[in-house]
C-alpha atoms as a PDB file:
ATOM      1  CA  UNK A   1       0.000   0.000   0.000  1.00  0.00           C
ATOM      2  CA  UNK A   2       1.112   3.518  -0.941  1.00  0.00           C
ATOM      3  CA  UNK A   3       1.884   5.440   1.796  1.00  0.00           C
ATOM      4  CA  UNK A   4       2.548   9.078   0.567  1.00  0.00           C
ATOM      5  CA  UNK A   5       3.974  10.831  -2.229  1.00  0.00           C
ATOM      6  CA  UNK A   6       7.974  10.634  -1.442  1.00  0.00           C
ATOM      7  CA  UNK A   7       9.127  13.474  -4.114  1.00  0.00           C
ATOM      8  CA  UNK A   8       8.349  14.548  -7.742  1.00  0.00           C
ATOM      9  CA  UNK A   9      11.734  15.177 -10.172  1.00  0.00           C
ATOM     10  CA  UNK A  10      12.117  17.087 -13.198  1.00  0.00           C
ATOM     11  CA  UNK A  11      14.459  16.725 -15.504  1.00  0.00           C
ATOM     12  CA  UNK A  12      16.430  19.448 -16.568  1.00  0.00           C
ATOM     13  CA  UNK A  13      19.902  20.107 -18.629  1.00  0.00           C
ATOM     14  CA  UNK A  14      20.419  22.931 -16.749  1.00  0.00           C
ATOM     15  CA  UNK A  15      20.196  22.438 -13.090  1.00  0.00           C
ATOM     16  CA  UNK A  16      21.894  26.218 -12.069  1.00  0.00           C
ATOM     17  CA  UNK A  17      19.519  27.875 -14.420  1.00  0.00           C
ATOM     18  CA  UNK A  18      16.170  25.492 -13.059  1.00  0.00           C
ATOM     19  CA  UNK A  19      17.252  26.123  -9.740  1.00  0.00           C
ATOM     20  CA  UNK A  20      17.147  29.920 -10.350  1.00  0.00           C
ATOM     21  CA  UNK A  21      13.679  29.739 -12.133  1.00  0.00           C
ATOM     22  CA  UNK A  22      12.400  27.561  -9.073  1.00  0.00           C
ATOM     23  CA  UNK A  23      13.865  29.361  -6.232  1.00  0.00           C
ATOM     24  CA  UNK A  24      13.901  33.024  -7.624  1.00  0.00           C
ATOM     25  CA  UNK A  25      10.915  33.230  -9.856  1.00  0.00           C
ATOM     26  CA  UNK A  26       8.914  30.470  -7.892  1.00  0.00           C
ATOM     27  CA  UNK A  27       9.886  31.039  -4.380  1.00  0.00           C
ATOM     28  CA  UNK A  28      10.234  27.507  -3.898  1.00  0.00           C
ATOM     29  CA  UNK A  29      12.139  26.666  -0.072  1.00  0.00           C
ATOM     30  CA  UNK A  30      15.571  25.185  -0.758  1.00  0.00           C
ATOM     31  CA  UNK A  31      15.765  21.680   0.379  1.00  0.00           C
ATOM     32  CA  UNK A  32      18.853  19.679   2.545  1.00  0.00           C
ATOM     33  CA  UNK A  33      20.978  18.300  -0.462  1.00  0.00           C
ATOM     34  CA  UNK A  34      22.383  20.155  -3.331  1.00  0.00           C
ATOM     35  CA  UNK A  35      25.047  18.991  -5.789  1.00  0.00           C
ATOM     36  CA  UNK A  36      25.563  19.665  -9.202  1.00  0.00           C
ATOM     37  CA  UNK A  37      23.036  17.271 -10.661  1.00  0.00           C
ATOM     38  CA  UNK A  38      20.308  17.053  -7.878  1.00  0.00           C
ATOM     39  CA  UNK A  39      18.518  20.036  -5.949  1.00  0.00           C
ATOM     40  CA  UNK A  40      15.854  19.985  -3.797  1.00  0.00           C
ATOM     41  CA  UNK A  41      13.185  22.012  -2.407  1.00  0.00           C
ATOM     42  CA  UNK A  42      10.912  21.583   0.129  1.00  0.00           C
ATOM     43  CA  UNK A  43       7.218  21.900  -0.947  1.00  0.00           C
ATOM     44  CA  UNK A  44       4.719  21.396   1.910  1.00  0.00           C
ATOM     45  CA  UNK A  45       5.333  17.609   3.280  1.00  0.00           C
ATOM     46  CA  UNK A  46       7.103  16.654  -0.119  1.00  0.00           C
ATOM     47  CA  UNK A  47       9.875  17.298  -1.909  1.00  0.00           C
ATOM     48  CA  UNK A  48      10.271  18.568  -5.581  1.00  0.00           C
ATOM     49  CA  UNK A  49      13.716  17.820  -6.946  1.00  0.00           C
ATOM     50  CA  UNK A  50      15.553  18.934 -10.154  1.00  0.00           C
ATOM     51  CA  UNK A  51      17.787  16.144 -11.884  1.00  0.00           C
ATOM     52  CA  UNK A  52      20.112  16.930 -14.015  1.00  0.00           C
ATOM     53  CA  UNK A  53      20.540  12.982 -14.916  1.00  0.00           C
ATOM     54  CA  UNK A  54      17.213  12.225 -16.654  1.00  0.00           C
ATOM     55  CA  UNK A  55      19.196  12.034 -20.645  1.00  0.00           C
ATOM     56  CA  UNK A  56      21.374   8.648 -18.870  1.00  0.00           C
ATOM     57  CA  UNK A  57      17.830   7.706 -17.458  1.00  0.00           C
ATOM     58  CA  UNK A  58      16.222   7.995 -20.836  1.00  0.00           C
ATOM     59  CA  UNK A  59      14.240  10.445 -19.768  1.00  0.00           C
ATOM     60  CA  UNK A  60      14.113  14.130 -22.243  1.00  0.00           C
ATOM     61  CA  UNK A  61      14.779  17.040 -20.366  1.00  0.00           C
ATOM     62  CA  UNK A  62      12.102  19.427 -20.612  1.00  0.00           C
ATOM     63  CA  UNK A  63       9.422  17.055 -20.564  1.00  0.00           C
ATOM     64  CA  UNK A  64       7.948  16.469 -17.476  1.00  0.00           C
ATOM     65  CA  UNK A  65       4.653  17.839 -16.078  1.00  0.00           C
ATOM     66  CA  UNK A  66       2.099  17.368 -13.176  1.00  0.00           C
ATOM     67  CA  UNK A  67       3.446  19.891 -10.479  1.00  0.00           C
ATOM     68  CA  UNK A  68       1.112  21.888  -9.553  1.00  0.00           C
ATOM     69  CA  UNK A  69       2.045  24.658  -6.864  1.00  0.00           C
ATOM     70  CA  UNK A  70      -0.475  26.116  -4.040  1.00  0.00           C
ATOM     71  CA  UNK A  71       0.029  29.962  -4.012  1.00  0.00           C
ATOM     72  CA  UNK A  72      -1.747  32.446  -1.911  1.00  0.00           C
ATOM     73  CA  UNK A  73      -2.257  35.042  -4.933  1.00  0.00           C
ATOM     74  CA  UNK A  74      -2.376  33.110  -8.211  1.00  0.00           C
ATOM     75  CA  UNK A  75      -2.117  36.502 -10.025  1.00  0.00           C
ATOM     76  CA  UNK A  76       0.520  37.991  -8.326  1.00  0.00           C
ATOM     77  CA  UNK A  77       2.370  34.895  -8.731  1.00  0.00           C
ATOM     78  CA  UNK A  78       1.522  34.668 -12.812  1.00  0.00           C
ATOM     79  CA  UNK A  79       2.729  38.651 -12.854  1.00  0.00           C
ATOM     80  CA  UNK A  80       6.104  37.210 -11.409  1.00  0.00           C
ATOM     81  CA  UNK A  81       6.223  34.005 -14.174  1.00  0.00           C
ATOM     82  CA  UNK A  82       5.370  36.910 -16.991  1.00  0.00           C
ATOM     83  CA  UNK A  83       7.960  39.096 -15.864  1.00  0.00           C
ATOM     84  CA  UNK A  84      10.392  35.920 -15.632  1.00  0.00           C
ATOM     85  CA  UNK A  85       8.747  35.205 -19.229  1.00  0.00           C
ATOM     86  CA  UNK A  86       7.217  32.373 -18.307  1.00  0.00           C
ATOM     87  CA  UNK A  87       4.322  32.902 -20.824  1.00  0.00           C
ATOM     88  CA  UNK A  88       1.471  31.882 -17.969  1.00  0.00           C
ATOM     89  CA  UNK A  89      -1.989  31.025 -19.269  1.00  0.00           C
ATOM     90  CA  UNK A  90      -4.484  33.000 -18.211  1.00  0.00           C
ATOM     91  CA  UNK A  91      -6.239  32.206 -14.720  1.00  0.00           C
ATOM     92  CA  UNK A  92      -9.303  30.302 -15.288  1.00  0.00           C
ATOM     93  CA  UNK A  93     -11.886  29.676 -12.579  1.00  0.00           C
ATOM     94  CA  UNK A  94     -12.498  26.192 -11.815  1.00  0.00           C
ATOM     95  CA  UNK A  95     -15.881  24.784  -9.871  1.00  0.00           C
ATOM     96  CA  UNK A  96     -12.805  24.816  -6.547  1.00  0.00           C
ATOM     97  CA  UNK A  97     -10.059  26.443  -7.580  1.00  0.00           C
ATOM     98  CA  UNK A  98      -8.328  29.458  -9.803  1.00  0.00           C
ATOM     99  CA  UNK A  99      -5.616  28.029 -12.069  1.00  0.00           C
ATOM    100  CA  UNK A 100      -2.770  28.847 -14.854  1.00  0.00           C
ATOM    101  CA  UNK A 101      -0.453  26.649 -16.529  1.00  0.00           C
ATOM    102  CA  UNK A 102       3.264  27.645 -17.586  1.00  0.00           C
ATOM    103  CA  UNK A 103       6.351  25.936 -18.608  1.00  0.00           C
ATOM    104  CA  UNK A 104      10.034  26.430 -17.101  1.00  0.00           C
ATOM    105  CA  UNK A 105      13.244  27.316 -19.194  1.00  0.00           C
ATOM    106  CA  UNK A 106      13.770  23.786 -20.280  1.00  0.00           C
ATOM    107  CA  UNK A 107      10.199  23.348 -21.407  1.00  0.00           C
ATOM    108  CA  UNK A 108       8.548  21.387 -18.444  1.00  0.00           C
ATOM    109  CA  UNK A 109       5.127  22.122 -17.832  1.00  0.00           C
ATOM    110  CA  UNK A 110       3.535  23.286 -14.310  1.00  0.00           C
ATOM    111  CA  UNK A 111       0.585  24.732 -12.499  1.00  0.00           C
ATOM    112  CA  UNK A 112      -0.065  27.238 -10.235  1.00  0.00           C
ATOM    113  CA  UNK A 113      -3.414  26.896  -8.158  1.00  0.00           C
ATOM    114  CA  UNK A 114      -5.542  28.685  -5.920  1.00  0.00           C
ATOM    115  CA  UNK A 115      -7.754  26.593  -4.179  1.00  0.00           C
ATOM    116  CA  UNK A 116     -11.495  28.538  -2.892  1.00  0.00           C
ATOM    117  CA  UNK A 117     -12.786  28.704   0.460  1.00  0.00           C
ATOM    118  CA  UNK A 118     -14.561  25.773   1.289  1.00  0.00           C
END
């Protein structure tokens, strides 16, 4: 049986320049183990990681997706991905939830989200 989520990796070819957009732009918290082909950040009880490994997996940097980021102003937060030129989507209301989708330098797609009051 599954117990949690452990972490969620993207794959990147350029880990300095992903761990600018993800820190910087993002705000995302640094996590406890950095080296030159693996960062981490800490995201709520998981951790989001940036591997810089994924072309000896077989994996294409650039094209993962499925993060999706809880922010406390979705449109403040798409301002900062347009000024980082993230090209955002617009917000769009959901039934629960405001949403936009972007990608990151390397082409890996992402969500931000606003979830309503309940």
């Amino acid at each position: 049986m599954i117990k949690e989520l452990s972490y969620m990796a993207y794959y990147v070819r350029d880990v300095s320049r992903a761990r600018r957009f993800y820190g910087e732009v993002l705000g995302l918290k640094p996590g406890e183990w950095f080296n030159e082909s693996w960062i981490e950040f800490d995201v709520g009880g998981t951790t989001f990681a940036l591997d810089g490994t994924g072309e000896e997996l077989g994996i294409t940097p650039g094209s993962s997706t499925g993060a999706v980021f809880e922010v406390d102003d979705i449109h403040a937060m798409r301002q900062r991905l347009v000024d980082a030129g993230a090209q955002p989507t617009e917000v769009s209301e959901m039934p629960s939830c405001w949403v936009s989708f972007a990608s990151d330098p390397e082409g890996n797609r992402f969500a931000i989200h606003h979830r309503k009051a309940p």
